[in-house]
N, C-alpha and C. Protein backbone atom coordinates (compact mmCIF):
# COMPACT_ATOMS: atom_id res chain seq x y z
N UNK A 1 -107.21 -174.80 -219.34
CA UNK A 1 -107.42 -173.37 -219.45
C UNK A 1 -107.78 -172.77 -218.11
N UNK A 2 -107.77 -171.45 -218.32
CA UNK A 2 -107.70 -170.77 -216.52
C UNK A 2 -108.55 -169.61 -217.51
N UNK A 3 -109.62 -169.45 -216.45
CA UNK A 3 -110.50 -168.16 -216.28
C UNK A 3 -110.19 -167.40 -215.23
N UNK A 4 -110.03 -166.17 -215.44
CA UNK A 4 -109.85 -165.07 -214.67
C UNK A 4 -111.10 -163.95 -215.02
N UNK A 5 -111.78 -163.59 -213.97
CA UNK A 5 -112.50 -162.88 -213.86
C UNK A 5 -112.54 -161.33 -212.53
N UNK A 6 -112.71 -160.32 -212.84
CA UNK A 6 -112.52 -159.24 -212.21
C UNK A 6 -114.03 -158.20 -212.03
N UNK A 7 -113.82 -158.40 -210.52
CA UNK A 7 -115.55 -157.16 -210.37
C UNK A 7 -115.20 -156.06 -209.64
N UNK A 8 -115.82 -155.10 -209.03
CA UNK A 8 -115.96 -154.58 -207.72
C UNK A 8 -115.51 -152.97 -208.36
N UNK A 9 -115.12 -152.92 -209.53
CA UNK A 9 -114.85 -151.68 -209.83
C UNK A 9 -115.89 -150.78 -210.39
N UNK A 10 -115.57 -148.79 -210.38
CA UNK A 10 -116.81 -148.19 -210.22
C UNK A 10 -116.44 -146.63 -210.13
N UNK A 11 -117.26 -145.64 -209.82
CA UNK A 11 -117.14 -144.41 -209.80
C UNK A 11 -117.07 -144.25 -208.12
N UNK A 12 -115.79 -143.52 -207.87
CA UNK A 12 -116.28 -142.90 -206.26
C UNK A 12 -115.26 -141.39 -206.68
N UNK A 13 -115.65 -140.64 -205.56
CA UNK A 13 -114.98 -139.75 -204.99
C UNK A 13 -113.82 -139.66 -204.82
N UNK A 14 -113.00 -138.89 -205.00
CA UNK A 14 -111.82 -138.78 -204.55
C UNK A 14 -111.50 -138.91 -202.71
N UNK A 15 -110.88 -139.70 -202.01
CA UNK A 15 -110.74 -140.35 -200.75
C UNK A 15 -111.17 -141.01 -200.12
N UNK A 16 -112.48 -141.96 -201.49
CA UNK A 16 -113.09 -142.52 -201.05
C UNK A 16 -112.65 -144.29 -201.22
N UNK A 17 -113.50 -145.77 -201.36
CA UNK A 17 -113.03 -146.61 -201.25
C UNK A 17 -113.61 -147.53 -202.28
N UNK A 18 -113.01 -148.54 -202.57
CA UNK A 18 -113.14 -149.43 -203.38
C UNK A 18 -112.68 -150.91 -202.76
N UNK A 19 -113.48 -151.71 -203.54
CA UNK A 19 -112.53 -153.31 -203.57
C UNK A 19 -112.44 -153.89 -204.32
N UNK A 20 -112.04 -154.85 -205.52
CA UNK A 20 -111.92 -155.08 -206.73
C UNK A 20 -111.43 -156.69 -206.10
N UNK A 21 -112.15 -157.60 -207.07
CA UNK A 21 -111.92 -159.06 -206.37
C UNK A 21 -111.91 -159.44 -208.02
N UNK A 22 -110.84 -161.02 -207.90
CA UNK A 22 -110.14 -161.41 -209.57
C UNK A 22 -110.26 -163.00 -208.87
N UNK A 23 -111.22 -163.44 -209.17
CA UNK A 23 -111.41 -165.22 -209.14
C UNK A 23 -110.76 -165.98 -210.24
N UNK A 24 -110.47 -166.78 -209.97
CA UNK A 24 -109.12 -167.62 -211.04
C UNK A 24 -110.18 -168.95 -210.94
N UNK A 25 -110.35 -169.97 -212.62
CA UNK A 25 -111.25 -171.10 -212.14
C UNK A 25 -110.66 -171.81 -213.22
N UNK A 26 -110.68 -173.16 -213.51
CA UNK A 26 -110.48 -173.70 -214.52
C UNK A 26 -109.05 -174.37 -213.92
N UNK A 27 -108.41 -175.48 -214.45
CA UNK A 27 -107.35 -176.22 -214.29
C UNK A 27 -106.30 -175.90 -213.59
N UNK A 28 -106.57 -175.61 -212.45
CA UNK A 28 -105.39 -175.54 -211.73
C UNK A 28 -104.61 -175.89 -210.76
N UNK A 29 -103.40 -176.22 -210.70
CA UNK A 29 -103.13 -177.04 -209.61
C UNK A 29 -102.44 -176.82 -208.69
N UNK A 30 -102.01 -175.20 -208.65
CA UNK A 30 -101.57 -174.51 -207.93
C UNK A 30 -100.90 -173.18 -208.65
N UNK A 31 -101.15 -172.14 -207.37
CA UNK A 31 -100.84 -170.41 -208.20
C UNK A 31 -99.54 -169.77 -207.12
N UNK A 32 -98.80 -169.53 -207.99
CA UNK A 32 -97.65 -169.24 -207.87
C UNK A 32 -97.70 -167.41 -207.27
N UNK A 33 -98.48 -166.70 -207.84
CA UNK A 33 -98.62 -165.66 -207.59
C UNK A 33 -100.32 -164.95 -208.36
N UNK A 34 -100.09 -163.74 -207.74
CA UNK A 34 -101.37 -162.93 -207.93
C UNK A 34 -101.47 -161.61 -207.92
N UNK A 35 -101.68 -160.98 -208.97
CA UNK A 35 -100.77 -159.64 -208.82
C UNK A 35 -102.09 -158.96 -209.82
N UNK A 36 -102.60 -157.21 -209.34
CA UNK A 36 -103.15 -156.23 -210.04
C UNK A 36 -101.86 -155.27 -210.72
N UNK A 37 -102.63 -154.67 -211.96
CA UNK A 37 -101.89 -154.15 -213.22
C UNK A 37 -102.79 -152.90 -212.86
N UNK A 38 -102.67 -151.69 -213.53
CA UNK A 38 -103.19 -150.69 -213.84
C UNK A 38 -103.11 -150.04 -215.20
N UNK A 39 -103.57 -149.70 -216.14
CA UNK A 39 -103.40 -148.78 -217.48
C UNK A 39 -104.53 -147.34 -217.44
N UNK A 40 -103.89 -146.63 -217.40
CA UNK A 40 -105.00 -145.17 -217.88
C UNK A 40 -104.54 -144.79 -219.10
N UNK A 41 -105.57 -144.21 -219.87
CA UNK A 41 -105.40 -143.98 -221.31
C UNK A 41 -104.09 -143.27 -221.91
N UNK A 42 -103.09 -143.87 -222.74
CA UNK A 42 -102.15 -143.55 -223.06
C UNK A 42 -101.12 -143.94 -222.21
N UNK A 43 -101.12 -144.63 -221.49
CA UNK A 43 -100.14 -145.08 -220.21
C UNK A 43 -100.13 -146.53 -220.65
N UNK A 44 -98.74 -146.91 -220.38
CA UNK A 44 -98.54 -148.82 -220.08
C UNK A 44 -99.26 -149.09 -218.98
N UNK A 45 -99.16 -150.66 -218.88
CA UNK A 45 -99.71 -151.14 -217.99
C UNK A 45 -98.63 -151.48 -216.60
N UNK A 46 -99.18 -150.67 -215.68
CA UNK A 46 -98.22 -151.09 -214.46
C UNK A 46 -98.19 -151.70 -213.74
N UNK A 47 -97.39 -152.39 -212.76
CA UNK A 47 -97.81 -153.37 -211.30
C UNK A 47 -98.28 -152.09 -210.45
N UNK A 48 -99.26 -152.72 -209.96
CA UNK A 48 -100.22 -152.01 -208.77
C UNK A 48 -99.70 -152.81 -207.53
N UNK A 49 -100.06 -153.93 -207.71
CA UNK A 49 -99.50 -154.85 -205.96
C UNK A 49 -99.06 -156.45 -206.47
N UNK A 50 -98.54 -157.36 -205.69
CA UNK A 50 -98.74 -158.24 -206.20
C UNK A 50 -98.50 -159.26 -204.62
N UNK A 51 -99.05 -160.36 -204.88
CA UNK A 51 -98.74 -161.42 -203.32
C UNK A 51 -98.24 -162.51 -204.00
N UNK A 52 -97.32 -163.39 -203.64
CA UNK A 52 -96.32 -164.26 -204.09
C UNK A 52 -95.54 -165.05 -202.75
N UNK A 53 -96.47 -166.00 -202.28
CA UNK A 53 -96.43 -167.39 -201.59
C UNK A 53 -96.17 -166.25 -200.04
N UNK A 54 -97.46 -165.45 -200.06
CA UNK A 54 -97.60 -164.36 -198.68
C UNK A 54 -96.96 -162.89 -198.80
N UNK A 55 -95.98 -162.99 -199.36
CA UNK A 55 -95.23 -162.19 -199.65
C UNK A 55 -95.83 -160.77 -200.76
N UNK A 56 -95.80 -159.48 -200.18
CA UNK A 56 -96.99 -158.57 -200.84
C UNK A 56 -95.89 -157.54 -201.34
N UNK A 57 -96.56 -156.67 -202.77
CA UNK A 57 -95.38 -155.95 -203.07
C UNK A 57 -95.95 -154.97 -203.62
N UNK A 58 -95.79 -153.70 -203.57
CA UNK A 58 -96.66 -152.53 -203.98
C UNK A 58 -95.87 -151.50 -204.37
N UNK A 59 -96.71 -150.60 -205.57
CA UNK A 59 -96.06 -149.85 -205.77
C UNK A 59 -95.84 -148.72 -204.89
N UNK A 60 -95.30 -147.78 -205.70
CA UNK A 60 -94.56 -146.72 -204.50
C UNK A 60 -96.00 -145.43 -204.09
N UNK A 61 -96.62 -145.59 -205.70
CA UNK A 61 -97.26 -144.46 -205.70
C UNK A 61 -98.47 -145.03 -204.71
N UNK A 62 -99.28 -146.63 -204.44
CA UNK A 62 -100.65 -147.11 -203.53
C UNK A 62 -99.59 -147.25 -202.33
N UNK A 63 -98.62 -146.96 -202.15
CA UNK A 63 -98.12 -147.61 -200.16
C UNK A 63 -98.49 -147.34 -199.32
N UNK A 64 -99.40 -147.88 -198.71
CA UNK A 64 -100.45 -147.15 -197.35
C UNK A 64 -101.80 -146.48 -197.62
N UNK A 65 -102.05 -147.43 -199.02
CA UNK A 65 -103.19 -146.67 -199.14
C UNK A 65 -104.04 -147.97 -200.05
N UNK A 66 -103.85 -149.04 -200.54
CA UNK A 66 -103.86 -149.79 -200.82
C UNK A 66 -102.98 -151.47 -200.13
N UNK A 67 -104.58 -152.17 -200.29
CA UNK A 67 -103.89 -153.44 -199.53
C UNK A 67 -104.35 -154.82 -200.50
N UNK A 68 -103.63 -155.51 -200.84
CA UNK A 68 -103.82 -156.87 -201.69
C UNK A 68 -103.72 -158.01 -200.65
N UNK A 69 -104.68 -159.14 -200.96
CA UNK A 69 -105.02 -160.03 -200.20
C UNK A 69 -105.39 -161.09 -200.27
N UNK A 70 -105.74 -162.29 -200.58
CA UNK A 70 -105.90 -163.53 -201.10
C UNK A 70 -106.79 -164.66 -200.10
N UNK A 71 -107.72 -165.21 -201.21
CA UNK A 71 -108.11 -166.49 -200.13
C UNK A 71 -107.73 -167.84 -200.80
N UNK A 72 -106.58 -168.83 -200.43
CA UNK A 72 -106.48 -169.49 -200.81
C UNK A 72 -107.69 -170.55 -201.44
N UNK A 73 -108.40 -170.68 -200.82
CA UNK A 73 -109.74 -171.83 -200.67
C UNK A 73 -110.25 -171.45 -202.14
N UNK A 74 -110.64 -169.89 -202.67
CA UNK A 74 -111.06 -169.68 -203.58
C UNK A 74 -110.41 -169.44 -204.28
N UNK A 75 -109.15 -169.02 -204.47
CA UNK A 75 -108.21 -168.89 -205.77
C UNK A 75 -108.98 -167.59 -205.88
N UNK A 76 -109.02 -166.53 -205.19
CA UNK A 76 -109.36 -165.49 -205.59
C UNK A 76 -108.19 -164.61 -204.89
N UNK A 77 -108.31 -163.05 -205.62
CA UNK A 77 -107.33 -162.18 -204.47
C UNK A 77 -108.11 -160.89 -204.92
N UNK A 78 -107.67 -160.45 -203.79
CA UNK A 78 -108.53 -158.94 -203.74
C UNK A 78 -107.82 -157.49 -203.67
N UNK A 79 -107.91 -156.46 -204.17
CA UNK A 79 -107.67 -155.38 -203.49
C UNK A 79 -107.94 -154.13 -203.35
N UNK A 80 -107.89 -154.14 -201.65
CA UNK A 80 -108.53 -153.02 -201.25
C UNK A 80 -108.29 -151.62 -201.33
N UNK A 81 -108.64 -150.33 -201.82
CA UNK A 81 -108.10 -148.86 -202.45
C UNK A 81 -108.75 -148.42 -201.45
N UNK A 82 -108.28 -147.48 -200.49
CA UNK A 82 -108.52 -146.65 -199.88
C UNK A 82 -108.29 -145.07 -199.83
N UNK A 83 -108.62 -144.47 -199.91
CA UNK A 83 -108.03 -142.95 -199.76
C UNK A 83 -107.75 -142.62 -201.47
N UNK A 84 -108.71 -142.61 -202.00
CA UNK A 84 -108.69 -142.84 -203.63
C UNK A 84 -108.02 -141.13 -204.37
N UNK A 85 -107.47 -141.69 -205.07
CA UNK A 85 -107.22 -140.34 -206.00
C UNK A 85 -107.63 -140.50 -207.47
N UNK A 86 -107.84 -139.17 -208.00
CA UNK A 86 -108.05 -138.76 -209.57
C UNK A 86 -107.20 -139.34 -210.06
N UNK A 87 -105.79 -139.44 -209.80
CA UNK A 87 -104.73 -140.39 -210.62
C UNK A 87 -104.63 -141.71 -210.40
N UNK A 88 -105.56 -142.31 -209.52
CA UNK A 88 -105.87 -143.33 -209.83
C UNK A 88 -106.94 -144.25 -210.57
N UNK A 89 -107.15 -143.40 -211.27
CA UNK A 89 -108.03 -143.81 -212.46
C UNK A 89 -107.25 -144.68 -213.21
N UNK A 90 -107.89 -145.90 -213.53
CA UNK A 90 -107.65 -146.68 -214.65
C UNK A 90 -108.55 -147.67 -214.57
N UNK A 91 -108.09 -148.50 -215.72
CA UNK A 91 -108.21 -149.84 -215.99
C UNK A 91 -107.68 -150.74 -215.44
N UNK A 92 -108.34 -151.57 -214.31
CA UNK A 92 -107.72 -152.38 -213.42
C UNK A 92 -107.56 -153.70 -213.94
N UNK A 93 -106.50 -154.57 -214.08
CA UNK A 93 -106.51 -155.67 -214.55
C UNK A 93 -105.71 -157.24 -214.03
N UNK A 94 -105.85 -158.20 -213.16
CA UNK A 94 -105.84 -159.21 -212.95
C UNK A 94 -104.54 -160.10 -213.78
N UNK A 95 -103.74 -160.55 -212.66
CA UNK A 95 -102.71 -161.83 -213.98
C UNK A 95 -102.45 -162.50 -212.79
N UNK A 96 -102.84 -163.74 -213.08
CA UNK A 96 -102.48 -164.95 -212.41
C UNK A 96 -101.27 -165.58 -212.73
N UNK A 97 -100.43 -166.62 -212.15
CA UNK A 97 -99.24 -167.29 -212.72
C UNK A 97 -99.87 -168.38 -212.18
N UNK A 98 -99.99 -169.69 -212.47
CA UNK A 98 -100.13 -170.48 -212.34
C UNK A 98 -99.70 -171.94 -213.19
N UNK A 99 -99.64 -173.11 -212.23
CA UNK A 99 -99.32 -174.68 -212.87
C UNK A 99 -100.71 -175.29 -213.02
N UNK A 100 -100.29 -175.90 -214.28
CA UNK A 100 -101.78 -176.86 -214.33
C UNK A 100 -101.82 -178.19 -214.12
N UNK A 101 -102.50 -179.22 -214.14
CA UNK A 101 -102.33 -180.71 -213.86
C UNK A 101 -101.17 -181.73 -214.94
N UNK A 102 -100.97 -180.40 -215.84
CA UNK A 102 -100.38 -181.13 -217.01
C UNK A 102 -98.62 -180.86 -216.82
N UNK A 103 -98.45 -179.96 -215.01
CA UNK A 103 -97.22 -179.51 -215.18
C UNK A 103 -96.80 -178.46 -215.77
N UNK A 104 -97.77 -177.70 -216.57
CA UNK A 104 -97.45 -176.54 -217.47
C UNK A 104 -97.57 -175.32 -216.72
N UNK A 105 -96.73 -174.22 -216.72
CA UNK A 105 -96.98 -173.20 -216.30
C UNK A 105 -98.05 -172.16 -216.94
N UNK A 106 -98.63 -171.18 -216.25
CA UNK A 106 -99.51 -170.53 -217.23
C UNK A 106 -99.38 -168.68 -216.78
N UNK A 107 -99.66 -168.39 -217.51
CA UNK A 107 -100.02 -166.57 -216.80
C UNK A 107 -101.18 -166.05 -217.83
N UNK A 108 -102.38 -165.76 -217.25
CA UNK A 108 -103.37 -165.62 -217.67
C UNK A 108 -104.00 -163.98 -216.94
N UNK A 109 -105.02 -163.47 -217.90
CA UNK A 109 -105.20 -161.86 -217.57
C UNK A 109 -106.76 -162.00 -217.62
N UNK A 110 -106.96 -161.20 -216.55
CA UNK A 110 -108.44 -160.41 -217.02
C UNK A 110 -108.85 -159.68 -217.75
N UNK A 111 -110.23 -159.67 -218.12
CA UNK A 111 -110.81 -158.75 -219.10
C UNK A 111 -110.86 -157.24 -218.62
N UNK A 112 -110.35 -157.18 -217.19
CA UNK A 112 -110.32 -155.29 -216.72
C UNK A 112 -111.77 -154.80 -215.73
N UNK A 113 -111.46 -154.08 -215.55
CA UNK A 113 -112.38 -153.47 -214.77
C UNK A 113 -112.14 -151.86 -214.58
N UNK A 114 -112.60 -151.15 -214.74
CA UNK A 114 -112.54 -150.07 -214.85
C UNK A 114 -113.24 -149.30 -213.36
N UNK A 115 -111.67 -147.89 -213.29
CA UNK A 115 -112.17 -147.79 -211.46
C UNK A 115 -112.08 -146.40 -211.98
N UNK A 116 -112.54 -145.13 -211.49
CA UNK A 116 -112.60 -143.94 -211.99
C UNK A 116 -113.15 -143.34 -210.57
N UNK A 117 -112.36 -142.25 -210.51
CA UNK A 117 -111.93 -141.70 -208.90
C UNK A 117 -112.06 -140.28 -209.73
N UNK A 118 -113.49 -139.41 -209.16
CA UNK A 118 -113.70 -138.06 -209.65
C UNK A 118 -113.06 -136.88 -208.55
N UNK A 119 -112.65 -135.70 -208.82
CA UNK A 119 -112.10 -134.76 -207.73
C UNK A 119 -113.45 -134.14 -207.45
C-alpha cells in the first residue's frame, strides 16, 4: 500500500503565495510520475502540473505562475503558487503513479488540501 499525504495549503490574498508538499510512503519501488489535480465546487477535477522522469507539464491557466518540483530522496513533490488568484481556489489534490516490490503498478490520491485565494 502507498500513503499519500498533502499539507501547506491555506487562506492568502489574492497575488500572494503558497506551497503545498504531497509525501508518498509505504511500498515503493519506484514512481513513475507526480502530478497536482485541482476541483472547486461544482467543477471536475483538473491537472494542475505534473513531473514525469524530470519532465514538467502545466496547465495553461498556472504557466508562469506556478512551479512543481520533486525530491527524489523523499518521494515527495511540491508546488509552488505564486501570484495567486480568486480562481484559483480549490481543492488541491495529490496522485502518485507508482511500482511496488511486487511489480504491480499503482496510482494512489490524497485526501486534498484545500487552498482559498480571497480578492
Amino acid at each position: 500500500q502507498v500513503q499519500v499525504v498533502e499539507s501547506g495549503g491555506g487562506l492568502v490574498q489574492a497575488g500572494g503565495s503558497l506551497r503545498l508538499s504531497c509525501a508518498a510512503s509505504g511500498r515503493i519501488l519506484s514512481i513513475h510520475s507526480m502530478a497536482w489535480y485541482r476541483q472547486a465546487p461544482g467543477n471536475q477535477r483538473v491537472l494542475v502540473a505534473s513531473i514525469t522522469r524530470g519532465r514538467t507539464n502545466y496547465a495553461d491557466s498556472v504557466k508562469g505562475r506556478f512551479t512543481i518540483s520533486r525530491d527524489f530522496a523523499k518521494n515527495t513533490v511540491y508546488l509552488e503558487m505564486n501570484s495567486l488568484k480568486p480562481e484559483d481556489t480549490a481543492v488541491y489534490y495529490c496522485n502518485i503513479d507508482s511500482v511496488d516490490y511486487s511489480g504491480r503498478g499503482n496510482s494512489d490520491w490524497g485526501q486534498g488540501t484545500q487552498v482559498t485565494v480571497s480578492s
